[in-house]
PDB file of N, CA and C in Angstrom:
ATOM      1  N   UNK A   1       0.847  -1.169   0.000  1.00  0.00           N
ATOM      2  CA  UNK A   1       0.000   0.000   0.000  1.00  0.00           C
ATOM      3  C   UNK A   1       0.895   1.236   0.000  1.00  0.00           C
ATOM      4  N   UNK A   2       0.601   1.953  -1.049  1.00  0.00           N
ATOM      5  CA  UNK A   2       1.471   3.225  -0.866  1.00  0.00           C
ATOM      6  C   UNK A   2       0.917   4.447   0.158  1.00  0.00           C
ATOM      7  N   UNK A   3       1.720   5.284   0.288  1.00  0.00           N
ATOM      8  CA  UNK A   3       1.349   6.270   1.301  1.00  0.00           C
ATOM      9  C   UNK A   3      -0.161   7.065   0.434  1.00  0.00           C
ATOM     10  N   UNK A   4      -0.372   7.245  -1.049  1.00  0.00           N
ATOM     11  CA  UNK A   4      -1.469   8.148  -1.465  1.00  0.00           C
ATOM     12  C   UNK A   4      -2.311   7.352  -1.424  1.00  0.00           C
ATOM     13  N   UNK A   5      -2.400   5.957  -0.924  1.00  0.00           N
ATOM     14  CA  UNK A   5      -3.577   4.994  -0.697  1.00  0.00           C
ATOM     15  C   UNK A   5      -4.216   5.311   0.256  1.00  0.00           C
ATOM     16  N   UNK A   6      -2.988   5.174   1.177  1.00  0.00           N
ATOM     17  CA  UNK A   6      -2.941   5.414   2.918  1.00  0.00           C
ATOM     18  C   UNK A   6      -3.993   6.985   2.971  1.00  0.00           C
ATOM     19  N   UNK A   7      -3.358   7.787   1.885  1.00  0.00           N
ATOM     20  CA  UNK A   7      -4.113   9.156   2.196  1.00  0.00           C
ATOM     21  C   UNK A   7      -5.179   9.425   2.012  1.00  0.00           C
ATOM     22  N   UNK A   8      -6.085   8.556   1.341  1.00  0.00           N
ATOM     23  CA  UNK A   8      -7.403   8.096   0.896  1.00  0.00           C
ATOM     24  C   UNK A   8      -8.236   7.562   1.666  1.00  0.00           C
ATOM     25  N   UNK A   9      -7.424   6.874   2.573  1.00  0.00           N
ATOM     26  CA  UNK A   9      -8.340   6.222   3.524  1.00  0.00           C
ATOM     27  C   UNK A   9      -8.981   7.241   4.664  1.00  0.00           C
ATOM     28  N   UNK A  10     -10.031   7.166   4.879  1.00  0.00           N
ATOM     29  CA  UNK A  10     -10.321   8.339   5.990  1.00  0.00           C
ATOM     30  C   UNK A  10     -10.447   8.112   7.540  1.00  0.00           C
ATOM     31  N   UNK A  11     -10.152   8.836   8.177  1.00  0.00           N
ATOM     32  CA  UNK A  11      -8.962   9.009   9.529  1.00  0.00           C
ATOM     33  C   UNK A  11      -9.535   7.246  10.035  1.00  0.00           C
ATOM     34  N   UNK A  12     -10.596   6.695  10.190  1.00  0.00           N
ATOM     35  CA  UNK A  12     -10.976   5.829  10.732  1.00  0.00           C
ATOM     36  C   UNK A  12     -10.487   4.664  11.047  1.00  0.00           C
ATOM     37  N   UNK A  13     -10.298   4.695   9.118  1.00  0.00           N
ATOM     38  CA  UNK A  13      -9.433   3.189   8.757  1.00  0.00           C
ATOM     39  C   UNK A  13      -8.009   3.435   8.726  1.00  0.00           C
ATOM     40  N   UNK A  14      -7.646   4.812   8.740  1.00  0.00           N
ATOM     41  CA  UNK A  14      -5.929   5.120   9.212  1.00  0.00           C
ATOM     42  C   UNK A  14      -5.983   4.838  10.298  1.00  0.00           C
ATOM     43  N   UNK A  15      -6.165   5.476  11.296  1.00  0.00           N
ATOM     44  CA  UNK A  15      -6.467   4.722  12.921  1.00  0.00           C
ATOM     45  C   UNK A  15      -6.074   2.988  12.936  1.00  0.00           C
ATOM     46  N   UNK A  16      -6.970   2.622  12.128  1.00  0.00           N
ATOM     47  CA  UNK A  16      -7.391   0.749  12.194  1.00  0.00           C
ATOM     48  C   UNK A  16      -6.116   0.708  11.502  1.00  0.00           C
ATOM     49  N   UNK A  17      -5.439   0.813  10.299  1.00  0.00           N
ATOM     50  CA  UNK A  17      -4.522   0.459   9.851  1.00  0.00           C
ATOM     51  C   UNK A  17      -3.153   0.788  10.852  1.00  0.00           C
ATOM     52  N   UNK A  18      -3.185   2.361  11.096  1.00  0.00           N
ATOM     53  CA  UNK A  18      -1.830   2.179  12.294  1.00  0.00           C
ATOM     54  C   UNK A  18      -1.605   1.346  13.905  1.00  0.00           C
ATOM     55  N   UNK A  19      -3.188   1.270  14.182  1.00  0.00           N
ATOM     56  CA  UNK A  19      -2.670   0.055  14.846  1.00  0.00           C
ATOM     57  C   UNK A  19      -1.929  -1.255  14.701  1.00  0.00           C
ATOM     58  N   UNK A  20      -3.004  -1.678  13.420  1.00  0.00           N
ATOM     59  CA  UNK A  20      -2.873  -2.667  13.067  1.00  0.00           C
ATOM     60  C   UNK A  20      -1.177  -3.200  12.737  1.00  0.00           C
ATOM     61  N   UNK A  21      -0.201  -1.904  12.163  1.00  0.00           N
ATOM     62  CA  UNK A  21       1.157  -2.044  11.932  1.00  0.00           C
ATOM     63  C   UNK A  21       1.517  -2.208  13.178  1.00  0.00           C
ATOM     64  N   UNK A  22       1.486  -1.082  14.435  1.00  0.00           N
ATOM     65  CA  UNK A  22       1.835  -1.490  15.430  1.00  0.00           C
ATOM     66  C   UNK A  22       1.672  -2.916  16.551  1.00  0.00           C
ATOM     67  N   UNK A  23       0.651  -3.624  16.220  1.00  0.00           N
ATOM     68  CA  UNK A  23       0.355  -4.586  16.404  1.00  0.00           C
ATOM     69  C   UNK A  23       1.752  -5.816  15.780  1.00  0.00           C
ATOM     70  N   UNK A  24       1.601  -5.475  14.550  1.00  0.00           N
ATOM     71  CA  UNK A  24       2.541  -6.386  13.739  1.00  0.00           C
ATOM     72  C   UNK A  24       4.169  -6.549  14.250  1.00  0.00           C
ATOM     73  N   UNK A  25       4.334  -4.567  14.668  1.00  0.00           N
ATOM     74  CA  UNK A  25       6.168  -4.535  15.434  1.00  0.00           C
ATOM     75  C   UNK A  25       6.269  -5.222  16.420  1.00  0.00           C
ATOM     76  N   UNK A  26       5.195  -5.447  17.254  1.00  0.00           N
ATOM     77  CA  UNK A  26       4.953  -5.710  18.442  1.00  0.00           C
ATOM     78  C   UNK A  26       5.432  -6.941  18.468  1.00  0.00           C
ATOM     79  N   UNK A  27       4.337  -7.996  17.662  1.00  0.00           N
ATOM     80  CA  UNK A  27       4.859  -9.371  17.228  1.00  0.00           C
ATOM     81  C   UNK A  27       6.570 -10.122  16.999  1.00  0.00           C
ATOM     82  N   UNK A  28       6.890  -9.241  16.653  1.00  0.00           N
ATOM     83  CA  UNK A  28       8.171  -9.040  15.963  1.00  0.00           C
ATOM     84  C   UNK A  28       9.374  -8.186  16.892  1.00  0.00           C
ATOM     85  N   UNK A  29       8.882  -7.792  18.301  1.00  0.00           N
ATOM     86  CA  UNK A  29       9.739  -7.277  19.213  1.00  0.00           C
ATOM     87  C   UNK A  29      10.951  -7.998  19.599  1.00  0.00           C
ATOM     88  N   UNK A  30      11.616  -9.080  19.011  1.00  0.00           N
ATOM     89  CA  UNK A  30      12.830  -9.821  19.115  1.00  0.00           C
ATOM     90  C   UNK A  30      13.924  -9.413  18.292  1.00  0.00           C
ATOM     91  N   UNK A  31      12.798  -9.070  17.121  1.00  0.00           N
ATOM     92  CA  UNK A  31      14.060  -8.580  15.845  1.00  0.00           C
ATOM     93  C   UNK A  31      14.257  -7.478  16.112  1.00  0.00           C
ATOM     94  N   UNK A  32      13.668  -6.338  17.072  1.00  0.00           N
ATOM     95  CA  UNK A  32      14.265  -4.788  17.002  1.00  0.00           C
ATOM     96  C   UNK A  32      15.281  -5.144  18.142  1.00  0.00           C
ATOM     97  N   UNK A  33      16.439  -4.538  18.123  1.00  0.00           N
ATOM     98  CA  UNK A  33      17.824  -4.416  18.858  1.00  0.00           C
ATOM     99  C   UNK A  33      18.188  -3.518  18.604  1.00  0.00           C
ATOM    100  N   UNK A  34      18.022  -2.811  20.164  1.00  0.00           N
ATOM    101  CA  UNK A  34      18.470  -1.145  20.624  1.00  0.00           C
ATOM    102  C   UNK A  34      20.108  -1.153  20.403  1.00  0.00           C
ATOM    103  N   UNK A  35      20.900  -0.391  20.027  1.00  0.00           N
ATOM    104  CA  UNK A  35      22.382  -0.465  20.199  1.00  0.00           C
ATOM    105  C   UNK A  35      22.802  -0.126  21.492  1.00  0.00           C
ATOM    106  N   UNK A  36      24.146  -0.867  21.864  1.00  0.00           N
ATOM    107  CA  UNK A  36      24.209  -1.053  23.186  1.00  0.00           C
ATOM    108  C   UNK A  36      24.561   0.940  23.745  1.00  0.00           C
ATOM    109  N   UNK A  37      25.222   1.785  23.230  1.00  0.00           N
ATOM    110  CA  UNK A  37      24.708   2.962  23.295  1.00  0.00           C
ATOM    111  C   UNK A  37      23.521   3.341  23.905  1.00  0.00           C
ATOM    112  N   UNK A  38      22.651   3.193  23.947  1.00  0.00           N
ATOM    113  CA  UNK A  38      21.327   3.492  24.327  1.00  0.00           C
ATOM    114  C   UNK A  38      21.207   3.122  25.510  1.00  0.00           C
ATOM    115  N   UNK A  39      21.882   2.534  26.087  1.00  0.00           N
ATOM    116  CA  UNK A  39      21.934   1.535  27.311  1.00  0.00           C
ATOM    117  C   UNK A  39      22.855   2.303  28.015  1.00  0.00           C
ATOM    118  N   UNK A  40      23.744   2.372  27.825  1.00  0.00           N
ATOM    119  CA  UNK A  40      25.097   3.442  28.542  1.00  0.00           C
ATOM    120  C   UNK A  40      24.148   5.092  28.748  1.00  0.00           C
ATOM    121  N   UNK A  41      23.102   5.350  27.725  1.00  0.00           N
ATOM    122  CA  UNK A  41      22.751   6.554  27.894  1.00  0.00           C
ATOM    123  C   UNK A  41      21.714   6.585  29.711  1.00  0.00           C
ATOM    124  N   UNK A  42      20.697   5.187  29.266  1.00  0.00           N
ATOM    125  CA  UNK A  42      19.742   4.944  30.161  1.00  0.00           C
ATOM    126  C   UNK A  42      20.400   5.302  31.174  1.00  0.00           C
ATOM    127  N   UNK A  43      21.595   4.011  31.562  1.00  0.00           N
ATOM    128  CA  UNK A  43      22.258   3.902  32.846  1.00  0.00           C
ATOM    129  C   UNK A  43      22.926   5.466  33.178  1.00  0.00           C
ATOM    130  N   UNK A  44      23.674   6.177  32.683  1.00  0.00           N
ATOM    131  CA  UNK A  44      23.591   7.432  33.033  1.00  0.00           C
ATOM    132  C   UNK A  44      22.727   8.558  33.326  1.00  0.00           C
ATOM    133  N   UNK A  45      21.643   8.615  32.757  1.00  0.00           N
ATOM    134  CA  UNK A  45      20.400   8.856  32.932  1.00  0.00           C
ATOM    135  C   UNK A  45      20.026   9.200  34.675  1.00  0.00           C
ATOM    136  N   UNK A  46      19.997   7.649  34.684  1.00  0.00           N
ATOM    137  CA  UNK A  46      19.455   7.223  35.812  1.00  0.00           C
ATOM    138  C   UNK A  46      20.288   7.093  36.840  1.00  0.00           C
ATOM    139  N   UNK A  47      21.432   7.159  36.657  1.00  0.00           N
ATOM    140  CA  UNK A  47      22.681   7.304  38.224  1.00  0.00           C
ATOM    141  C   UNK A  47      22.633   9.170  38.563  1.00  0.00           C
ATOM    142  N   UNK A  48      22.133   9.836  37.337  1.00  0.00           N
ATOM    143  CA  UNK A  48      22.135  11.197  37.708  1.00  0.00           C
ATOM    144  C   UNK A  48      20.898  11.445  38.632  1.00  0.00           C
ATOM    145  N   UNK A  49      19.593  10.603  38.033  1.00  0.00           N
ATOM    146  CA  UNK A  49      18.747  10.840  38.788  1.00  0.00           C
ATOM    147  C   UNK A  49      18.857  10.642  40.109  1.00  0.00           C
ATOM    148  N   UNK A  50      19.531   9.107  40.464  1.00  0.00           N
ATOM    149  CA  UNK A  50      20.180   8.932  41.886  1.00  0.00           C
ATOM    150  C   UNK A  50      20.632   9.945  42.617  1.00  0.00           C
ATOM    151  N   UNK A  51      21.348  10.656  41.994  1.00  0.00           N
ATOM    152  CA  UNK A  51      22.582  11.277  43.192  1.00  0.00           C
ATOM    153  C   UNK A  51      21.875  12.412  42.611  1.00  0.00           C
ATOM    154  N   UNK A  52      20.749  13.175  42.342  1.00  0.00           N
ATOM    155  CA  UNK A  52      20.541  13.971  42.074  1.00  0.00           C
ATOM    156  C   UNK A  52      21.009  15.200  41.802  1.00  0.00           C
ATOM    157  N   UNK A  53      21.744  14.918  40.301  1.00  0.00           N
ATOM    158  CA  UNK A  53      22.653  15.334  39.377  1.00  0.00           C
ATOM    159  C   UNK A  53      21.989  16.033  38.240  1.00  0.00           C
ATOM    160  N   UNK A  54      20.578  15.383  38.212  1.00  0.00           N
ATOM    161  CA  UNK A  54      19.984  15.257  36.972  1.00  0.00           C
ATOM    162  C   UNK A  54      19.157  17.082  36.816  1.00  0.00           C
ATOM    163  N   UNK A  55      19.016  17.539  35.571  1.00  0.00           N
ATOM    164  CA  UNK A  55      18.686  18.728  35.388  1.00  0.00           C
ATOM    165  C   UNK A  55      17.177  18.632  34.239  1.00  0.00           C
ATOM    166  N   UNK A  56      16.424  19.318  34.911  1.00  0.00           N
ATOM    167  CA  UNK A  56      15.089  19.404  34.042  1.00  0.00           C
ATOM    168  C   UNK A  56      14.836  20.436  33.837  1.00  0.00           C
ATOM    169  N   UNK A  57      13.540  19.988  32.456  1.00  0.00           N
ATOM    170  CA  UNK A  57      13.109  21.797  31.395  1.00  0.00           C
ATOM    171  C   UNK A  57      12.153  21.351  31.803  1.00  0.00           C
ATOM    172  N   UNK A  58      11.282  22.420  31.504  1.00  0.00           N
ATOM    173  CA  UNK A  58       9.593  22.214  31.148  1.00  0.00           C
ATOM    174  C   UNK A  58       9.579  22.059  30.013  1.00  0.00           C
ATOM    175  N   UNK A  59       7.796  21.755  30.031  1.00  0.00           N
ATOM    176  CA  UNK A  59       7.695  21.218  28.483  1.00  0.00           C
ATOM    177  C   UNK A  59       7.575  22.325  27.263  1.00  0.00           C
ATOM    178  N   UNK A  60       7.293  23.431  28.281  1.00  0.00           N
ATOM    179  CA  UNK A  60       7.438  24.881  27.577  1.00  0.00           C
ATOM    180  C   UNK A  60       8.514  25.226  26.859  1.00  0.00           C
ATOM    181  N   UNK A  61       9.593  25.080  27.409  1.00  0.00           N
ATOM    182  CA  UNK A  61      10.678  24.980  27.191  1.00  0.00           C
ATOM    183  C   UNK A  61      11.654  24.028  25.822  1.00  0.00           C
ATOM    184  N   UNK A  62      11.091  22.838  26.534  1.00  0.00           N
ATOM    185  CA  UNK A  62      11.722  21.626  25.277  1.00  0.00           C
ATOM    186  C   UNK A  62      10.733  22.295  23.863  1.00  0.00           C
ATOM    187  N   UNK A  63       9.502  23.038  23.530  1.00  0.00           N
ATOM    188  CA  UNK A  63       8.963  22.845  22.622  1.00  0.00           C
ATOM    189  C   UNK A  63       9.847  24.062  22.394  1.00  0.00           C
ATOM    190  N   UNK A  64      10.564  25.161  22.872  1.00  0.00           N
ATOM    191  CA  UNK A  64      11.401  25.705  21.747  1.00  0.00           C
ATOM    192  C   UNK A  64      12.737  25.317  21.310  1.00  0.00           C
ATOM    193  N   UNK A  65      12.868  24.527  21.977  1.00  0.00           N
ATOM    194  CA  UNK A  65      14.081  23.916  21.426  1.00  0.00           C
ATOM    195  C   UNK A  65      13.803  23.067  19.833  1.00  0.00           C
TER     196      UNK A  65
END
């Protein structure tokens, strides 16, 4: 299905159809593999949050960024 198919369809059955893909990744959650990067980020992340290191925006904020 191409995307000007996709654009044809009206919001309903886009709805039903993007679940429906997400449904499918879901199935298939073995084959996605995060790079181990992402993991070093988490764990830093979260040792800042520990020792309360960690620095926050609002969401006001992140939307001008």
């Amino acid at each position: 299905m191409s995307i000007d198919e996709i654009k044809k369809l009206d919001v309903k059955d886009r709805i039903i159809l993007m679940n429906d893909i997400w449904e499918s990744l879901e199935a298939e959650n073995d084959a996605i593999v995060s790079p181990l990067w992402h993991k070093d980020i988490l764990e830093d992340r979260l040792l800042k949050i520990k020792n309360n290191e960690a620095t926050y925006i609002s969401l006001e904020e992140l939307k001008i960024r």
